[in-house]
Protein backbone atom coordinates (compact mmCIF):
# COMPACT_ATOMS: atom_id res chain seq x y z
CA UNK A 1 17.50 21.75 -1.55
CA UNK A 2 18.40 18.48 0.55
CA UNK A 3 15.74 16.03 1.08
CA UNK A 4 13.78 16.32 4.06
CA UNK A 5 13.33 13.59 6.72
CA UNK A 6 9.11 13.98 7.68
CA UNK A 7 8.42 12.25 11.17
CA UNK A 8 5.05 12.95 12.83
CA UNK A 9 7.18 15.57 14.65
CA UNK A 10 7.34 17.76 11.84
CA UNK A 11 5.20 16.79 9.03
CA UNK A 12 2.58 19.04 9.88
CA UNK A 13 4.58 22.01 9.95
CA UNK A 14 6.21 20.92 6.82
CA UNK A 15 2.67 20.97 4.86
CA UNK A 16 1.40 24.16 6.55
CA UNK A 17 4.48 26.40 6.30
CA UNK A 18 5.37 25.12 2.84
CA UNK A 19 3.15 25.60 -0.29
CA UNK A 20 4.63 22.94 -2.48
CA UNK A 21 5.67 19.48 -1.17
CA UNK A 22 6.59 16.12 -2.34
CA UNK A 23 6.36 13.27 -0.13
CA UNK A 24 8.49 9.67 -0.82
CA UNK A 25 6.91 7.22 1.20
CA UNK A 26 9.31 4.18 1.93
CA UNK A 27 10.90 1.69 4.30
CA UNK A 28 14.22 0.22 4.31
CA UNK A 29 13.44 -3.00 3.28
CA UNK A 30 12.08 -2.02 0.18
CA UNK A 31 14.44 -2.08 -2.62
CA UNK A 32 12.39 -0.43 -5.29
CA UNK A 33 12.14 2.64 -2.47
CA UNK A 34 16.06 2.33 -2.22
CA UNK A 35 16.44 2.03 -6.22
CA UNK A 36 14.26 5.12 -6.04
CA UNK A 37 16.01 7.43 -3.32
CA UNK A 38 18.51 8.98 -5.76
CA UNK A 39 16.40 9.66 -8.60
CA UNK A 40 14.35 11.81 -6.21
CA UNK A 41 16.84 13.30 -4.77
CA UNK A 42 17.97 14.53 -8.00
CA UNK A 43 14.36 15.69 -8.42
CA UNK A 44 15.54 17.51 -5.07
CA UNK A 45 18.54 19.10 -6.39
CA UNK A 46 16.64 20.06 -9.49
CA UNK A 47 13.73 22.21 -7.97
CA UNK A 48 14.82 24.13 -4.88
CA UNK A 49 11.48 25.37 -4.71
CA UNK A 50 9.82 22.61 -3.57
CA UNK A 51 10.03 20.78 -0.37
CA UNK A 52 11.11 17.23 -0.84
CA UNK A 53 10.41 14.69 2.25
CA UNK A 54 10.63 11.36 2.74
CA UNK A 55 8.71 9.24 5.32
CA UNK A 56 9.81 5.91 6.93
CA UNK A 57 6.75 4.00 7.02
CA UNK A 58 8.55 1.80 9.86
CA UNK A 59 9.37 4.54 11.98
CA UNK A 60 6.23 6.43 11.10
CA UNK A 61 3.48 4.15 10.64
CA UNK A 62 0.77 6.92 11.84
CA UNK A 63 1.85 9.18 8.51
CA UNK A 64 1.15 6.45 6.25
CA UNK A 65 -1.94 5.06 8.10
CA UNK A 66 -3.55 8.85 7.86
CA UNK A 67 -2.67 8.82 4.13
CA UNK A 68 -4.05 5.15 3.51
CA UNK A 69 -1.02 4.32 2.27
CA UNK A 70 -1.70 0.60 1.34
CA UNK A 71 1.63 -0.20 -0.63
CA UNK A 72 5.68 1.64 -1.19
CA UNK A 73 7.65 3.16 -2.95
CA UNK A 74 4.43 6.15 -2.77
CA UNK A 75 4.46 9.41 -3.56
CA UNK A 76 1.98 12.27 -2.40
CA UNK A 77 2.12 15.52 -4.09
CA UNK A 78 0.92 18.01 -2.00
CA UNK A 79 0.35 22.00 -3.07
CA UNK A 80 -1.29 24.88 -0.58
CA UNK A 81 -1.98 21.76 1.92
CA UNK A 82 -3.86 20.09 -0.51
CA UNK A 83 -3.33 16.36 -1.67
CA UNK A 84 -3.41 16.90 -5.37
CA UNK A 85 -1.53 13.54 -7.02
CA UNK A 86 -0.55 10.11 -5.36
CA UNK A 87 1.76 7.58 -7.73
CA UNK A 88 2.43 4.24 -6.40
CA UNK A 89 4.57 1.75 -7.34
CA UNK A 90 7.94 2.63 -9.39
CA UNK A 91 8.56 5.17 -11.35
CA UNK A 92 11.61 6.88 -13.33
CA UNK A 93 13.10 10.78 -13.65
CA UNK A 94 11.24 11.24 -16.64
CA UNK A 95 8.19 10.43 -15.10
CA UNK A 96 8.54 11.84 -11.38
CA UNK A 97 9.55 15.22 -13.87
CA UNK A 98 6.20 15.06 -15.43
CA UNK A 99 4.23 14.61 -11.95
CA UNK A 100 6.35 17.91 -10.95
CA UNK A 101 5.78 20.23 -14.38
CA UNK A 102 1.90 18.88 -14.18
CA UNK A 103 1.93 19.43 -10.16
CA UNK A 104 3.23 23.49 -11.08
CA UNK A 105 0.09 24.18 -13.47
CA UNK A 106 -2.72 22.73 -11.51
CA UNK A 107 -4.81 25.45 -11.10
CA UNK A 108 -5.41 25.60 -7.28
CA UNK A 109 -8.44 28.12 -7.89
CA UNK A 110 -11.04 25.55 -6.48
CA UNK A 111 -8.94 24.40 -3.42
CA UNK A 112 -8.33 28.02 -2.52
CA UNK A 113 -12.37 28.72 -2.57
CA UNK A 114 -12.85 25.82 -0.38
CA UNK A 115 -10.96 27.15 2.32
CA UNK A 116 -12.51 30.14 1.92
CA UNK A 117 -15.56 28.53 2.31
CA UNK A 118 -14.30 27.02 5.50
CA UNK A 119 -13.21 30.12 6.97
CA UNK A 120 -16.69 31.74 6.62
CA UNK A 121 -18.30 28.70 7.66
CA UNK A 122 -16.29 29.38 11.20
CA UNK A 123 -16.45 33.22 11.34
């Protein structure tokens, strides 16, 4: 799957319709985001089940002020609209493969019962 382009006009569809996302957060004058852009694109290529989107923190400053997001390249790993991992800073295949295999066997049990929760709490 090609990597996504996330702008506050789609992100939150993005999240809510997919169950399994990967956010790049980055800015063009960042060269370790630039050095990065291909390895997760690879990343991309590799797992067609996930959605993988990237987020101009120049063009979308409001996405990365919501997420606190203090310093690039960033990555948030989100699963059933859930934050579940953030890595900052630079990091290589190998690793951005073991954020993904980890990222697959969280057990989402807990987030799942807190919206549950929520739900009752509105019904």
């Amino acid at each position: 799957m090609a990597v996504v382009t996330l702008t506050k006009a789609n992100f939150k569809q993005t999240i809510e319709n997919n169950n399994f996302v990967i956010v790049d957060f980055w800015a063009p004058w960042c060269e370790p985001c630039m050095a990065f852009t291909p390895t997760f694109e690879a990343a991309a290529a590799s797992n067609p089940d996930i959605v993988f989107g990237m987020v101009n923190t120049e063009a979308d400053p409001e996405i990365s002020d919501y997420f606190e997001v203090k310093q690039i390249p960033g990555i948030l790993v989100i699963r059933d609209q859930a934050g579940i991992h953030t890595q900052v800073g630079e990091i290589g295949a190998p690793a951005l493969e073991e954020i993904i295999k980890w990222a697959r066997e969280r057990d989402m049990t807990l987030v799942h019962q807190h919206y549950a929760a929520e739900a009752a709490k509105k019904n």
